[in-house]
C-alpha atoms as a PDB file:
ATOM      1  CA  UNK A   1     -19.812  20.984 -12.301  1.00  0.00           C
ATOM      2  CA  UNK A   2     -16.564  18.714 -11.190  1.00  0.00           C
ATOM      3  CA  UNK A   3     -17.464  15.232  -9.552  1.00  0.00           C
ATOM      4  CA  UNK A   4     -15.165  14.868  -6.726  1.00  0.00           C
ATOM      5  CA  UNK A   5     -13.819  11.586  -8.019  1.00  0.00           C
ATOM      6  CA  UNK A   6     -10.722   9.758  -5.766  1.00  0.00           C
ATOM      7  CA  UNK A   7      -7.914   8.151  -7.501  1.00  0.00           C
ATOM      8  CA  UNK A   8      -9.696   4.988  -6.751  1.00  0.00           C
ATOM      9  CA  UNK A   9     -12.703   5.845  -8.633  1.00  0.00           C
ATOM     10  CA  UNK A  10     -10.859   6.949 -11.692  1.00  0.00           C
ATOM     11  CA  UNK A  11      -8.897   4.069 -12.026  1.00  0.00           C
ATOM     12  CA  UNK A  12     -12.107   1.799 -11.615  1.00  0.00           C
ATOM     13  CA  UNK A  13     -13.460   3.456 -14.733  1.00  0.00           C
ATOM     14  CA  UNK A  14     -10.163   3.050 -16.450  1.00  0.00           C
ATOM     15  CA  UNK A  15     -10.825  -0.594 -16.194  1.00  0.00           C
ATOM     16  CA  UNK A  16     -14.772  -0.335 -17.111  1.00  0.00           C
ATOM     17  CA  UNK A  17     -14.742  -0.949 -21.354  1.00  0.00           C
ATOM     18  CA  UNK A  18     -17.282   0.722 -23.181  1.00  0.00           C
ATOM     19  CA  UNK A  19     -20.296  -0.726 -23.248  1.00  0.00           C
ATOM     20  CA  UNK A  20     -24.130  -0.492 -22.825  1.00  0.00           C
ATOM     21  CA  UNK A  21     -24.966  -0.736 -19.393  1.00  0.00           C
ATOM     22  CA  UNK A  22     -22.620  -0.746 -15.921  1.00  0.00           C
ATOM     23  CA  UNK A  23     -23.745  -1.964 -12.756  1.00  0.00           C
ATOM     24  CA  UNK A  24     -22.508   0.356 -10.200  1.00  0.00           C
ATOM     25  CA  UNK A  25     -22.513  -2.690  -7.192  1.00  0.00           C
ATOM     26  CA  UNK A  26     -22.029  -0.981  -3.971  1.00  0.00           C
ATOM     27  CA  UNK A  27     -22.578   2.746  -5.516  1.00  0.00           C
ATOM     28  CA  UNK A  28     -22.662   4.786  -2.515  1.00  0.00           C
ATOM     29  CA  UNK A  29     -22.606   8.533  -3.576  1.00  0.00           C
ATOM     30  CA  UNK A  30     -22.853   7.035  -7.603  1.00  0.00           C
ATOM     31  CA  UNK A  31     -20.154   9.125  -8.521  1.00  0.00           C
ATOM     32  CA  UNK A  32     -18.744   5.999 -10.636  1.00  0.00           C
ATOM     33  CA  UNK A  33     -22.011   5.482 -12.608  1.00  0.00           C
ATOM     34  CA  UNK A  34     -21.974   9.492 -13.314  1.00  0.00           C
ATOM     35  CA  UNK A  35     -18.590   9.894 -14.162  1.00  0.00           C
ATOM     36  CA  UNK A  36     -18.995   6.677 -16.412  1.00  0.00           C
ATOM     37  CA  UNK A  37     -22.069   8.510 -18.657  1.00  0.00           C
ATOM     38  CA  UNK A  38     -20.516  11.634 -18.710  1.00  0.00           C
ATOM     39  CA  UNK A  39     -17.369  10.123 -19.999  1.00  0.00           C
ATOM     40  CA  UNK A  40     -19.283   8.505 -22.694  1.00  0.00           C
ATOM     41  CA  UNK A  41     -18.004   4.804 -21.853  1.00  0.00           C
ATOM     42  CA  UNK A  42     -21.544   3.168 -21.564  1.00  0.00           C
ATOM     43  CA  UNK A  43     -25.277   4.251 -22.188  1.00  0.00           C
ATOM     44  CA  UNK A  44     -26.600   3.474 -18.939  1.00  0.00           C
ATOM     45  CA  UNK A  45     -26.274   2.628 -15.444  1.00  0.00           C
ATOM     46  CA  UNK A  46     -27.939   0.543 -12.781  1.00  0.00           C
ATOM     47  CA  UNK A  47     -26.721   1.899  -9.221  1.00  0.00           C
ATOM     48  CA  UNK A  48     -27.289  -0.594  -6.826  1.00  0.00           C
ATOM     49  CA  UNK A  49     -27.141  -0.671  -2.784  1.00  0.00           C
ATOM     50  CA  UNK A  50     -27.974  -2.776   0.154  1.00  0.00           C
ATOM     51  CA  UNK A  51     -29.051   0.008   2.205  1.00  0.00           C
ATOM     52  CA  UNK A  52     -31.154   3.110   1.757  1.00  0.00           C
ATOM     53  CA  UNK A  53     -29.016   6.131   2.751  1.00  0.00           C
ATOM     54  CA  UNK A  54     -26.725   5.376  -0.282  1.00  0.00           C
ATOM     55  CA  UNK A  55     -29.059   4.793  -3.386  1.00  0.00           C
ATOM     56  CA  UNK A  56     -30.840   8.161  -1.744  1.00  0.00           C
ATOM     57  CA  UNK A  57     -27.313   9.602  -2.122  1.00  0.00           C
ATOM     58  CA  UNK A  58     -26.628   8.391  -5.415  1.00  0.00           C
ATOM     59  CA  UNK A  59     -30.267   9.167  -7.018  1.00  0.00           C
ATOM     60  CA  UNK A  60     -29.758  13.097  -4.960  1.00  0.00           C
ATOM     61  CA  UNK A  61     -26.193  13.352  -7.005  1.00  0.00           C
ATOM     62  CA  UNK A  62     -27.441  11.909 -10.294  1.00  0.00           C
ATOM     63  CA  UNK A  63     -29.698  14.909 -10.129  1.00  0.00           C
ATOM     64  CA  UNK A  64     -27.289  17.221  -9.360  1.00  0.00           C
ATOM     65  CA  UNK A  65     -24.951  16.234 -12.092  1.00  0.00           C
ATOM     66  CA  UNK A  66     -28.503  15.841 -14.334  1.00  0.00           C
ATOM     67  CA  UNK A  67     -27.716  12.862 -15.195  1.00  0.00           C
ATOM     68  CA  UNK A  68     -29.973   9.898 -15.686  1.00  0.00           C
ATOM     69  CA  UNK A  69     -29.075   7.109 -13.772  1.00  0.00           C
ATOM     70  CA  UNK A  70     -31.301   3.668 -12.232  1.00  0.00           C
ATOM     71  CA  UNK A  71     -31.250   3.409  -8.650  1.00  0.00           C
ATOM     72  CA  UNK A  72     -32.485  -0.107  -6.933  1.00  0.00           C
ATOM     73  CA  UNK A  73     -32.345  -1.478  -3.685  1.00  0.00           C
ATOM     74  CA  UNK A  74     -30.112  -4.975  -4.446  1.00  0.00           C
ATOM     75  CA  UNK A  75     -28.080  -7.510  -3.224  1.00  0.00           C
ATOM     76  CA  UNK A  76     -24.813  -7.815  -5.254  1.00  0.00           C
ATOM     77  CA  UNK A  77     -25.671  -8.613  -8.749  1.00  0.00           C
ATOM     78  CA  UNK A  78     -29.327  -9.741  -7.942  1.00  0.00           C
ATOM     79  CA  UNK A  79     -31.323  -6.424  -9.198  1.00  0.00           C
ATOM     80  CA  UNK A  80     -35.034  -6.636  -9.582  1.00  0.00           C
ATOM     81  CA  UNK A  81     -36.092  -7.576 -12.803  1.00  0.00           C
ATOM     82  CA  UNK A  82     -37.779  -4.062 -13.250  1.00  0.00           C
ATOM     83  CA  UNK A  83     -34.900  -1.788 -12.869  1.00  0.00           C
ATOM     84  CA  UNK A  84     -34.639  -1.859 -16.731  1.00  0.00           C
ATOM     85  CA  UNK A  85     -37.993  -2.142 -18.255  1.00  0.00           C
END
């Protein structure tokens, strides 16, 4: 199945290098974090939000798409501790 990813999104992963883990800051629908572990660039992702209709949207997509992403409720940067055990 095709993400519906907008120019802006693809050239946001163009700048993400590979790596481990991404923090998706802001995810909204998650479609970065998804594309991102599809593509292969990093081996996890931590989809963050401020609000609850978006990490709800991002978690409902990640299923969708089946894949595995970590949703939490955050500030900016400041996850909880126990998003990655």
């Amino acid at each position: 199945m095709k993400l519906p990813m907008t120019k802006r999104l693809l050239l946001c992963a163009e700048l993400v290098p590979p790596c481990e883990t991404v923090a998706d800051v802001g995810t909204d629908h998650g479609y970065l974090g998804i594309h991102l572990l599809r593509e292969g660039k990093c081996s996890r992702v931590l989809a963050a939000d401020l609000r609850e209709k978006p990490l709800a949207s991002a978690q409902a997509n990640a299923e969708r798409y089946g894949i595995p992403i970590v949703v939490a409720a955050a500030q900016g940067i400041y996850a909880p501790r126990q998003a990655f055990p």
